[in-house]
Protein backbone atom coordinates (compact mmCIF):
# COMPACT_ATOMS: atom_id res chain seq x y z
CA UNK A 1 1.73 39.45 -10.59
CA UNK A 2 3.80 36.09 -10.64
CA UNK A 3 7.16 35.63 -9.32
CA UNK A 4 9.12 32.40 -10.61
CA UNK A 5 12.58 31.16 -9.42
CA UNK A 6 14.17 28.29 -11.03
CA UNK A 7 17.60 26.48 -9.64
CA UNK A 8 18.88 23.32 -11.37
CA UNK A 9 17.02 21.29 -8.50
CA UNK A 10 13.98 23.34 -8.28
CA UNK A 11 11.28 25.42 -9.55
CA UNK A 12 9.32 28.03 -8.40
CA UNK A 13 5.81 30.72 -8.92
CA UNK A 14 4.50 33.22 -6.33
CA UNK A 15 1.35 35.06 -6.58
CA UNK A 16 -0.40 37.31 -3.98
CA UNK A 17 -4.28 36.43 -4.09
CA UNK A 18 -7.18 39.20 -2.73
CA UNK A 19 -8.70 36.27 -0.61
CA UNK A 20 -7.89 35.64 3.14
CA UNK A 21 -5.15 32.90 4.18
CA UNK A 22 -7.51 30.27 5.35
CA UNK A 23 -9.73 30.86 2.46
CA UNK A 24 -6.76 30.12 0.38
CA UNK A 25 -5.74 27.16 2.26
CA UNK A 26 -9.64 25.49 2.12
CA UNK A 27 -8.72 24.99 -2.29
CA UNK A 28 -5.09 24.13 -1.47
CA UNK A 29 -5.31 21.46 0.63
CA UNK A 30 -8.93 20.54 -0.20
CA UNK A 31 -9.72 16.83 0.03
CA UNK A 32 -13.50 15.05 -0.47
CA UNK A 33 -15.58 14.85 -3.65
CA UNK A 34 -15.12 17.31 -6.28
CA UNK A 35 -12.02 18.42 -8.47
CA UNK A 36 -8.88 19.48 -6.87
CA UNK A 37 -5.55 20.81 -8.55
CA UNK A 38 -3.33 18.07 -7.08
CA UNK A 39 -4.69 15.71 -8.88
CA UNK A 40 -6.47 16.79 -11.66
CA UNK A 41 -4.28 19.68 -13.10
CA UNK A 42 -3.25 18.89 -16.60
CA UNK A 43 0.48 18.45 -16.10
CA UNK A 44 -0.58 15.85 -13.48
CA UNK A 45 -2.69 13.96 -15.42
CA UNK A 46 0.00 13.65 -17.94
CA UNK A 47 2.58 12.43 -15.23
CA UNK A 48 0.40 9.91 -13.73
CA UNK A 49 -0.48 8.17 -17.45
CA UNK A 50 3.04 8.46 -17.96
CA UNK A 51 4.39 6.35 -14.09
CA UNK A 52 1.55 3.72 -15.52
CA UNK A 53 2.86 3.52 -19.18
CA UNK A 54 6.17 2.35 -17.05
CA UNK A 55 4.63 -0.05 -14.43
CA UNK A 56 3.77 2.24 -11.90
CA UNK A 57 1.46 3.46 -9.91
CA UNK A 58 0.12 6.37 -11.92
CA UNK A 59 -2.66 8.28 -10.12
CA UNK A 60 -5.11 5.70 -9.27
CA UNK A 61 -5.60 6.72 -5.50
CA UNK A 62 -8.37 8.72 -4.89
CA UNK A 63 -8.70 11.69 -2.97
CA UNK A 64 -8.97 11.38 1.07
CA UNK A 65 -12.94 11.88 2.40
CA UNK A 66 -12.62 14.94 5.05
CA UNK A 67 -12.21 18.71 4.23
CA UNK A 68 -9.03 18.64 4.68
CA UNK A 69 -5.73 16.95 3.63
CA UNK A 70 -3.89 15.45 6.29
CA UNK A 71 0.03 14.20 6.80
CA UNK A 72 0.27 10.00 5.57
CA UNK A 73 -2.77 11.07 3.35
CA UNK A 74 -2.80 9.33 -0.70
CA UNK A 75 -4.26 11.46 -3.33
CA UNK A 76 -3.66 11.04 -7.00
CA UNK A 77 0.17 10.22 -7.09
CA UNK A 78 0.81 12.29 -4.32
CA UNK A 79 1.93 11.24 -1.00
CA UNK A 80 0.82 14.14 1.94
CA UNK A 81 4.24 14.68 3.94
CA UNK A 82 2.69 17.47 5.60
CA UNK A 83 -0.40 19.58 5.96
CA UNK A 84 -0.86 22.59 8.12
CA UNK A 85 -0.37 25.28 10.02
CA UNK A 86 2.99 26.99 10.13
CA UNK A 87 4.30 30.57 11.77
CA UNK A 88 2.35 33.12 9.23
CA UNK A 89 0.19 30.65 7.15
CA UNK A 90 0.24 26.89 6.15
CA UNK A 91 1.86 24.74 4.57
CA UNK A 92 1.63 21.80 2.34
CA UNK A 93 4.01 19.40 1.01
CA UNK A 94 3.43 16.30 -1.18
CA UNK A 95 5.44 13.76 -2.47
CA UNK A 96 5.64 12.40 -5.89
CA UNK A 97 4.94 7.84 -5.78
CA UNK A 98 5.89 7.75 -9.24
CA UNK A 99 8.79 5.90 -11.00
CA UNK A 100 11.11 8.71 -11.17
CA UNK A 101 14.97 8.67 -10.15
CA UNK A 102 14.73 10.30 -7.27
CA UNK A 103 12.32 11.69 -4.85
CA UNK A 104 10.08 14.43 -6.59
CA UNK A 105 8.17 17.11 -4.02
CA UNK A 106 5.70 19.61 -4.13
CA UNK A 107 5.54 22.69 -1.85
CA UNK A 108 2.78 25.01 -1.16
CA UNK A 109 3.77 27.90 1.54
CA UNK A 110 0.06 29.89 2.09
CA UNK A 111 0.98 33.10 3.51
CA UNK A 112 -0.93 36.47 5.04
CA UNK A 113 0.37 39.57 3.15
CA UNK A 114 -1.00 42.84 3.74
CA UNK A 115 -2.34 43.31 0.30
CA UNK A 116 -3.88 39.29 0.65
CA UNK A 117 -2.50 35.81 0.83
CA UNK A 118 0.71 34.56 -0.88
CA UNK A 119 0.72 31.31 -2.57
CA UNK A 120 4.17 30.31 -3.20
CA UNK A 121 4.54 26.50 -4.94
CA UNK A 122 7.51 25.09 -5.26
CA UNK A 123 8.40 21.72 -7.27
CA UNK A 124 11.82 19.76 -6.66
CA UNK A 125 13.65 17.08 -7.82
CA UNK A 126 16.20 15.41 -5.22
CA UNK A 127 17.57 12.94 -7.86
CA UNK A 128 19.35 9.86 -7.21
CA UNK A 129 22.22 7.82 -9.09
CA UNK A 130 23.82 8.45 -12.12
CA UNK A 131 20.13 8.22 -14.04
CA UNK A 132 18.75 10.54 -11.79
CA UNK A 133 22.06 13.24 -12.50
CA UNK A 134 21.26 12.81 -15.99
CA UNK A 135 17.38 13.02 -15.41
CA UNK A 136 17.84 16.40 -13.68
CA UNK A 137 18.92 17.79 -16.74
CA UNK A 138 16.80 16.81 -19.31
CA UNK A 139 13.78 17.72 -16.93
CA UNK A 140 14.41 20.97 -16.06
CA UNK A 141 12.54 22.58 -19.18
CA UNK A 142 9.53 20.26 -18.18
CA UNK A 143 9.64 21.13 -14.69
CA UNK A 144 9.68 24.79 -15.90
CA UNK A 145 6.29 23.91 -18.07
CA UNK A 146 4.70 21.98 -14.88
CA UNK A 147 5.37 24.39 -12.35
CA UNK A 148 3.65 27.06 -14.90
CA UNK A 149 0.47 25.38 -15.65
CA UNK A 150 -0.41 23.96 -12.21
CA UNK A 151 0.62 27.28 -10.38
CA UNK A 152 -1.92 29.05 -12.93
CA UNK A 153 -4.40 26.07 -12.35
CA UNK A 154 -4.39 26.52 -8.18
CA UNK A 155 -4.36 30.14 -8.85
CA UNK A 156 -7.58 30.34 -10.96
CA UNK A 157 -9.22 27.61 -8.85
CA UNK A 158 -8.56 29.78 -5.46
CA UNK A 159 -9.66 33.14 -7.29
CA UNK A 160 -12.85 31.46 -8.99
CA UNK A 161 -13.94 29.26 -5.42
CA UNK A 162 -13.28 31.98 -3.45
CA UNK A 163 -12.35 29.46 -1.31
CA UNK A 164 -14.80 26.91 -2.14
CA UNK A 165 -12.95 23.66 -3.54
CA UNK A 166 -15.72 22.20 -4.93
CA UNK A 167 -16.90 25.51 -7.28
């Protein structure tokens, strides 16, 4: 079952997995060769042709060697703020190095249930100026779409690995 929440600023999905917490955590914050939902979801891939289209940087930074994301870490358009443990599970938040106005973040709280893990993402926009006001109103119904298809993508990629990233 999936539980959303959705605020002007952000948007959210919850799902409770059958898998253990750091089995969960191994696909979530995955790094090294191989496909990982970060970067290669659809809505993702989208965004980061889009940031280009407009003179940015788009998703051209490849994902970190190591099994692990780490904080200060590049992958895709993503900027690692944070990546680890936390009271319960882990956690893992990445920031958006896209044009956008404001500062766009993604949250992933991994957490030990008794019936499995919880994966909770979360996606918000902090916007800035006038544009970015404006911006957090006409985005809403795409942040609703984006928060949809990449929690189903990191769902079905932790359910099908079993915790293997690179299945």
């Amino acid at each position: 079952m999936v539980s959303t929440g959705i605020s002007l600023h952000s948007s959210r999905r919850v799902s409770t997995v059958p898998l253990g917490p750091d089995e969960v955590w191994a696909v979530v914050a995955g790094a090294g060769p191989g496909r990982h939902w970060y970067a290669d979801a659809a809505p993702f891939v989208v965004r980061g042709a889009i940031d280009r289209a407009v003179l940015g940087g788009g998703r051209r930074w490849p994902v970190p060697d190591g099994p692990l994301l780490r904080a200060g870490d590049r992958a895709g358009f993503w900027v690692v703020r944070a990546a680890g443990d936390r009271p319960g599970g882990h956690r893992l938040v990445l920031e958006a190095a896209v044009r956008a106005p404001g500062t766009v973040t993604l949250t992933v709280l991994v957490t030990a249930r008794d019936e499995g893990t919880e994966v909770d993402l979360r996606v918000r926009l902090d916007p800035r100026g006038v544009l970015g006001a404006a911006y957090l109103l006409a985005d809403l119904p795409a942040r609703e779409a984006v928060v949809e298809l990449t929690h189903r993508r990191l769902v079905g990629d932790v359910t099908r690995g079993g915790g293997d990233p690179h299945a």
